[in-house]
C-alpha atoms as a PDB file:
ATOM      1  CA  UNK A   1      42.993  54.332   7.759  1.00  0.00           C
ATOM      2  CA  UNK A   2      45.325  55.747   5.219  1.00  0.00           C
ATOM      3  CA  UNK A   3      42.938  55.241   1.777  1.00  0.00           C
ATOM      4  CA  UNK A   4      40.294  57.401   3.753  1.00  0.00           C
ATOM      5  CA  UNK A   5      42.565  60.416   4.537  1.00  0.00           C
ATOM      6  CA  UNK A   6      41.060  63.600   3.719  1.00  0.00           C
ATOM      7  CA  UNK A   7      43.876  65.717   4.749  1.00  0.00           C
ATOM      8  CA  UNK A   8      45.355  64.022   1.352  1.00  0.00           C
ATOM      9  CA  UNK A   9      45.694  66.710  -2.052  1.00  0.00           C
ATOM     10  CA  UNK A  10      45.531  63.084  -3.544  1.00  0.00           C
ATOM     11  CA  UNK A  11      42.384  62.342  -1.898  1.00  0.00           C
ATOM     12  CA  UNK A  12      39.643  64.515  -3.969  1.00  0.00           C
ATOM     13  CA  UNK A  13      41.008  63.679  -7.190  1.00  0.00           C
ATOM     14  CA  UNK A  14      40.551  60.160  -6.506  1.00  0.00           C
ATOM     15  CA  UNK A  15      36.792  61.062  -5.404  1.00  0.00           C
ATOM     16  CA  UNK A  16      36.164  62.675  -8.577  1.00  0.00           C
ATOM     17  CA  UNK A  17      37.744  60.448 -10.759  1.00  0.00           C
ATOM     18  CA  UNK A  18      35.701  57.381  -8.530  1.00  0.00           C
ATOM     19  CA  UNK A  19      32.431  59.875  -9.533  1.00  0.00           C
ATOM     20  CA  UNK A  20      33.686  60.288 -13.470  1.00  0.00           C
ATOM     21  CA  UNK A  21      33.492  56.092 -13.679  1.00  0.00           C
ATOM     22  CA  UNK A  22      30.686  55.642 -11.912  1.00  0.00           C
ATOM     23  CA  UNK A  23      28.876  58.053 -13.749  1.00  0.00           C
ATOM     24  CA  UNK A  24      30.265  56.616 -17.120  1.00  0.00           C
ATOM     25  CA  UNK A  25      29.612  53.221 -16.012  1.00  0.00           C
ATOM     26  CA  UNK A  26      25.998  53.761 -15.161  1.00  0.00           C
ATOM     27  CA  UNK A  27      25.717  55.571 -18.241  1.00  0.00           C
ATOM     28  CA  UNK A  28      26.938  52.699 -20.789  1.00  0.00           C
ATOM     29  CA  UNK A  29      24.800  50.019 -18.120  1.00  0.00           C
ATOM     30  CA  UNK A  30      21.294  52.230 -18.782  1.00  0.00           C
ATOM     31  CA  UNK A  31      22.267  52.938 -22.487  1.00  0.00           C
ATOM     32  CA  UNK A  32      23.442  49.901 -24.043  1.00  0.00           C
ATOM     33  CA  UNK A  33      23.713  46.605 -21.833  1.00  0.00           C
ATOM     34  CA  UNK A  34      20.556  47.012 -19.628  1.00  0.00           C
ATOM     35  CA  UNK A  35      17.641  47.777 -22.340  1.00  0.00           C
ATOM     36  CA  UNK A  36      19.558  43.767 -24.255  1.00  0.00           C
ATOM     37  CA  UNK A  37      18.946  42.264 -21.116  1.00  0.00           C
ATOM     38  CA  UNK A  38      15.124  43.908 -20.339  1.00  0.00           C
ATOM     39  CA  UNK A  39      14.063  42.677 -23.901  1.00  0.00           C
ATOM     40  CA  UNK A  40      15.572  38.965 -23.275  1.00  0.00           C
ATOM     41  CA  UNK A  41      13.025  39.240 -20.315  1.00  0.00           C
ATOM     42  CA  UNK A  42      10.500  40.587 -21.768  1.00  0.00           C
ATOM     43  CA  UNK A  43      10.966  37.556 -24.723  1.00  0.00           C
ATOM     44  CA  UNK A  44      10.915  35.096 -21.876  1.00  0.00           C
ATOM     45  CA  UNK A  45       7.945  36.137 -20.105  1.00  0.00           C
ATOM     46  CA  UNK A  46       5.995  36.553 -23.546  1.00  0.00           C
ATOM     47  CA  UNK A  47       7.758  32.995 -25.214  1.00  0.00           C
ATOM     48  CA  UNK A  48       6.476  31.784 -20.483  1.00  0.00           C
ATOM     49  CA  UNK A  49       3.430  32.809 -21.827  1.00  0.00           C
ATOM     50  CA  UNK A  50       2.546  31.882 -24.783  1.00  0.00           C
ATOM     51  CA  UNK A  51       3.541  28.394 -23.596  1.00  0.00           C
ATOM     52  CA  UNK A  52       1.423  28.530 -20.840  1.00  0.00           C
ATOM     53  CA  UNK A  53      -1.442  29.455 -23.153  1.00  0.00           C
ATOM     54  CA  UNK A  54      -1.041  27.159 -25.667  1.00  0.00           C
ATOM     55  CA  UNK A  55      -0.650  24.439 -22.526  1.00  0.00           C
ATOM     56  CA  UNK A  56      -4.209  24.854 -22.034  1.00  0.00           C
ATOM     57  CA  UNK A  57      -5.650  25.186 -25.139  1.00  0.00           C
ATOM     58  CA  UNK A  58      -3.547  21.483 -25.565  1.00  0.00           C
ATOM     59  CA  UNK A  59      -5.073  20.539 -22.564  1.00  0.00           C
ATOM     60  CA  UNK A  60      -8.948  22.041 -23.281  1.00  0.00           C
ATOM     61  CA  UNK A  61      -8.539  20.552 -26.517  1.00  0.00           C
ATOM     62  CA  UNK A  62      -7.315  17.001 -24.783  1.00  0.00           C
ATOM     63  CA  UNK A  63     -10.185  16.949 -22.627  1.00  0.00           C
ATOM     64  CA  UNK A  64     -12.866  17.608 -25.453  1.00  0.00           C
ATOM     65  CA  UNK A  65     -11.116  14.798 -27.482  1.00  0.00           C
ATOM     66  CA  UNK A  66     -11.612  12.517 -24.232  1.00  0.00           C
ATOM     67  CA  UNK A  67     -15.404  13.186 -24.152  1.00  0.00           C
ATOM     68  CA  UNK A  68     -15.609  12.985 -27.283  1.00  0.00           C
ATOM     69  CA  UNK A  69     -14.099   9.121 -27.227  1.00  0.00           C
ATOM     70  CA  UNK A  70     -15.939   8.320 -23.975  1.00  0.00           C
ATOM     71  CA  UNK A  71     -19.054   9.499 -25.953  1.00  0.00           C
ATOM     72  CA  UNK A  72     -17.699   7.511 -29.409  1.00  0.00           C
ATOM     73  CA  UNK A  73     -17.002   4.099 -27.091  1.00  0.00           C
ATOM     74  CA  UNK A  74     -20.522   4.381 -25.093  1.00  0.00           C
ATOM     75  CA  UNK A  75     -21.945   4.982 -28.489  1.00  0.00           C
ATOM     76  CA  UNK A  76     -20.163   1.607 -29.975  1.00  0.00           C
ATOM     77  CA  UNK A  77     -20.527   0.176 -26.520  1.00  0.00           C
ATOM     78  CA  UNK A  78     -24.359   0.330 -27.099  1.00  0.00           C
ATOM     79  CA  UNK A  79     -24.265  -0.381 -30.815  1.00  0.00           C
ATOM     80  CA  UNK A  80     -22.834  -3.682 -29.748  1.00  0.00           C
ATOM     81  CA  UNK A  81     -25.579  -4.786 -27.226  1.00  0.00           C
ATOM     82  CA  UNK A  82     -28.062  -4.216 -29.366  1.00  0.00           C
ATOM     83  CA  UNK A  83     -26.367  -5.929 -31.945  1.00  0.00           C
ATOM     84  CA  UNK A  84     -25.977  -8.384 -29.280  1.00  0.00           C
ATOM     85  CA  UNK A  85     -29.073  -8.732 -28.583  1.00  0.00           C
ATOM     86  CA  UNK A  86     -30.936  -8.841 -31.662  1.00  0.00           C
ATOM     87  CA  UNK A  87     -28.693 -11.816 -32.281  1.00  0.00           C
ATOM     88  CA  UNK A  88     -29.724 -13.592 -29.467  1.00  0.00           C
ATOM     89  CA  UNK A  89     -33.359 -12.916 -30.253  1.00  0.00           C
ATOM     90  CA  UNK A  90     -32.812 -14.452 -34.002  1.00  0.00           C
ATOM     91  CA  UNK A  91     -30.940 -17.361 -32.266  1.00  0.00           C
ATOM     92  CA  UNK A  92     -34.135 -18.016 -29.758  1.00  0.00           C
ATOM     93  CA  UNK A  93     -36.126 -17.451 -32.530  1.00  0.00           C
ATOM     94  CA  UNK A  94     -34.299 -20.010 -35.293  1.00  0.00           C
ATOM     95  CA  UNK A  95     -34.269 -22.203 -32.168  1.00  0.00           C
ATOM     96  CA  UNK A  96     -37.697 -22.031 -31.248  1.00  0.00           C
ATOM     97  CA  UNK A  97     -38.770 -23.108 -34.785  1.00  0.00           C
ATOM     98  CA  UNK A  98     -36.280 -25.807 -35.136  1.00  0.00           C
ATOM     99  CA  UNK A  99     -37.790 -27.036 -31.675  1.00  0.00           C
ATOM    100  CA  UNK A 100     -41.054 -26.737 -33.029  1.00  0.00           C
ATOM    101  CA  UNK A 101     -40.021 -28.800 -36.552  1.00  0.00           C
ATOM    102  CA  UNK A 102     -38.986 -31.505 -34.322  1.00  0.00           C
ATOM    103  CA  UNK A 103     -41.372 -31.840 -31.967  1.00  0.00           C
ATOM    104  CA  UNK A 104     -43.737 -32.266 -35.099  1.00  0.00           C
ATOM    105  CA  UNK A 105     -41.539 -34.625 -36.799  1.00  0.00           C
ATOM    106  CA  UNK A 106     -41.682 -36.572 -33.399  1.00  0.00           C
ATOM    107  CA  UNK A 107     -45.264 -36.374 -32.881  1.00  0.00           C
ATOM    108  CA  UNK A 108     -45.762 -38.011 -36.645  1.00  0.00           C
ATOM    109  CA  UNK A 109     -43.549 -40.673 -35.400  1.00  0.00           C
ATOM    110  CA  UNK A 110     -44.984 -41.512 -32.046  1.00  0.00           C
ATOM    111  CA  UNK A 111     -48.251 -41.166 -34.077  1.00  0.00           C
ATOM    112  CA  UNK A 112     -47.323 -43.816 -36.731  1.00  0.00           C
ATOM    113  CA  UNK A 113     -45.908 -45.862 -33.572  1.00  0.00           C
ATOM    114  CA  UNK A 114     -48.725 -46.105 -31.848  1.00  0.00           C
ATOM    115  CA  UNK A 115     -50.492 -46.873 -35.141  1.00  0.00           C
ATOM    116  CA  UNK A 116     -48.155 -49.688 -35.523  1.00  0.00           C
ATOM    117  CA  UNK A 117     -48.732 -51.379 -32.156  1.00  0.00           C
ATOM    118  CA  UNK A 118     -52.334 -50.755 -32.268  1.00  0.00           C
ATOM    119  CA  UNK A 119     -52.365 -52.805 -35.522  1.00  0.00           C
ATOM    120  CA  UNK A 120     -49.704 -55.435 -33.694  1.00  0.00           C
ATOM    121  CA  UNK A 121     -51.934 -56.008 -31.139  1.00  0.00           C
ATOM    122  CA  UNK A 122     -55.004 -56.195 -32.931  1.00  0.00           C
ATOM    123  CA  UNK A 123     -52.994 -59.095 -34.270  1.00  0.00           C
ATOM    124  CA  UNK A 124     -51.891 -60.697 -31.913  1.00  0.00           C
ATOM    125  CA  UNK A 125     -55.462 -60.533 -30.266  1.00  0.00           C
ATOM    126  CA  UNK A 126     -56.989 -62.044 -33.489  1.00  0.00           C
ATOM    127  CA  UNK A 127     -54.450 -64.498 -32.978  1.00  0.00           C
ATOM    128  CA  UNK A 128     -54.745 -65.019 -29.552  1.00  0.00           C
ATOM    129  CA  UNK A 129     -58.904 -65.116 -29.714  1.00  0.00           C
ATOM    130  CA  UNK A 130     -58.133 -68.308 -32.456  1.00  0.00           C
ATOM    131  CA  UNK A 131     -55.671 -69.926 -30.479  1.00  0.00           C
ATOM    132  CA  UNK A 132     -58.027 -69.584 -27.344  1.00  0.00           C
ATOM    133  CA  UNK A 133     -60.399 -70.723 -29.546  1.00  0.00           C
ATOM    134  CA  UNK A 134     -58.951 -73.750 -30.593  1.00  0.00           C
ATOM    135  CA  UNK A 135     -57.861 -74.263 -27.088  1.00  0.00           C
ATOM    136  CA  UNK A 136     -61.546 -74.408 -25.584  1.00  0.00           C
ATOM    137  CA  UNK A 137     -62.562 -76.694 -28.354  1.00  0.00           C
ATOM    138  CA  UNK A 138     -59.993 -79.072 -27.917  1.00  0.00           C
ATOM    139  CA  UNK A 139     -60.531 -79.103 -24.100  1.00  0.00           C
ATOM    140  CA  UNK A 140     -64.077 -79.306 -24.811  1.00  0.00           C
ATOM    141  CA  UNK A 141     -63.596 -82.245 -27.069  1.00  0.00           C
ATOM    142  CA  UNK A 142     -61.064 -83.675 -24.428  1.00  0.00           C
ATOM    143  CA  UNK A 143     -63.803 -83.511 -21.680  1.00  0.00           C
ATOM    144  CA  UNK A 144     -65.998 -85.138 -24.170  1.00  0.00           C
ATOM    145  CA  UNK A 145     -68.995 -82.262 -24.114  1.00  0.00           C
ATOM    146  CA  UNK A 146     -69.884 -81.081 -27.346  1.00  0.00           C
ATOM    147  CA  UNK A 147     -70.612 -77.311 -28.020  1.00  0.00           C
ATOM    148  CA  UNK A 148     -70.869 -75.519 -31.285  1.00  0.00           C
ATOM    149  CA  UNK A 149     -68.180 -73.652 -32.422  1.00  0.00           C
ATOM    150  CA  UNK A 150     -70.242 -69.988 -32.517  1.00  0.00           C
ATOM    151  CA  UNK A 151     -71.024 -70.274 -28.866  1.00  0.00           C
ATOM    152  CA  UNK A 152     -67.297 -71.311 -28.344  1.00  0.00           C
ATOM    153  CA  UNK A 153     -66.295 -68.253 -30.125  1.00  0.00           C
ATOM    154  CA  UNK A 154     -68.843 -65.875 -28.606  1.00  0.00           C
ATOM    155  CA  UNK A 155     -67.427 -67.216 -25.110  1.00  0.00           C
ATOM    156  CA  UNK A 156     -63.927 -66.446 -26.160  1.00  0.00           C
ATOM    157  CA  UNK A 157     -64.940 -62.922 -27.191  1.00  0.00           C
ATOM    158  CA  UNK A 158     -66.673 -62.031 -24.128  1.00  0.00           C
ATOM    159  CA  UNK A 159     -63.759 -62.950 -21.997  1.00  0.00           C
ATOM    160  CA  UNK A 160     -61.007 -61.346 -24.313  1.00  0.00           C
ATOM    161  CA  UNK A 161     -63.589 -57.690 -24.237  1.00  0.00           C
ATOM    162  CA  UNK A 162     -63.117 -57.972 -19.990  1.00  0.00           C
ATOM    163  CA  UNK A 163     -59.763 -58.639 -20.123  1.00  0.00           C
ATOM    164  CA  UNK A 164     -59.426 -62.156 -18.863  1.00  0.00           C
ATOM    165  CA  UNK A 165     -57.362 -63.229 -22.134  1.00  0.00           C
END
C-alpha cells in the first residue's frame, strides 16, 4: 500500500502532523466541548431525578388523599344509615300511634254499635213479646177459653227468656 510506505521522507511528517491534530483535537474535546456536554448530563440525571422524586411524593400524597376519601365516604356512608334508620324508627313509631288512635276510635264505634243493636233489639223484643201477646189472646179468645191477661203475659215471657220467640 502506497499511504503506508515508510521508506517515504513524506511519510513521518505526515505522522507527526496526524499526532499535532490529534493531540490538539483531544485537547479542545477535554477543555471546552466535553465538560458542556457532562453538565447537560449531569442536569438530566438531577432534572430524571427530581421527577422521579416528586412522582412519588404525587403518588404517596395520592394514596393518602384516597384513604382519606374511602375513610370520608364510609364515614358519610354510616352517617346515612343511621340517619336512615332513626327515620324508620320515627316512621314505626308515628305509625304505631296512629294505629293505636284508630283502633280506639274503632273500638268507640263498635262499642256505640253494639250499644245501638242491643237497644234495637230490646225493641223489637218488647215489641215482639206485645205482638205475641196479643197473638195468644186473640187465639185464646178464638178458641173460646178465657185466661187473664198476666198469666198470658207471664207465658209469653217465659218462652221469649228460652228462646222459643
Amino acid at each position: 500500500m502506497p499511504q503506508l510506505d515508510f521508506a517515504n521522507p513524506l511519510m513521518m511528517s505526515k505522522l507527526v502532523w496526524l499526532l499535532i491534530i490529534f493531540c490538539l483535537l483531544y485537547y479542545v474535546l477535554k477543555t471546552y466541548a466535553l465538560p458542556g456536554v457532562a453538565s447537560v448530563l449531569d442536569e438530566r440525571a438531577a432534572r430524571i431525578t427530581a421527577d422521579l422524586n416528586a412522582a412519588r411524593d404525587a403518588q404517596s400524597a395520592g394514596e393518602a388523599a384516597l384513604a382519606e376519601l374511602r375513610a370520608s365516604s364510609a364515614a358519610a356512608r354510616a352517617e346515612a344509615h343511621a340517619a336512615i334508620s332513626a327515620a324508620m324508627v320515627e316512621a314505626q313509631l308515628a305509625a304505631a300511634k296512629q294505629a293505636t288512635e284508630i283502633n280506639e276510635r274503632l273500638s268507640a264505634q263498635v262499642a256505640q254499635a253494639e250499644a245501638q243493636v242491643r237497644a234495637a233489639r230490646d225493641q223489637a223484643m218488647g215489641a215482639l213479646r206485645q205482638v205475641a201477646g196479643e197473638t195468644a189472646t186473640a187465639m185464646l179468645a178464638r178458641l173460646s177459653v178465657a185466661a187473664p191477661a198476666n198469666d198470658v203475659a207471664a207465658a209469653v215471657d217465659r218462652a221469649a227468656s228460652q228462646g222459643a220467640v
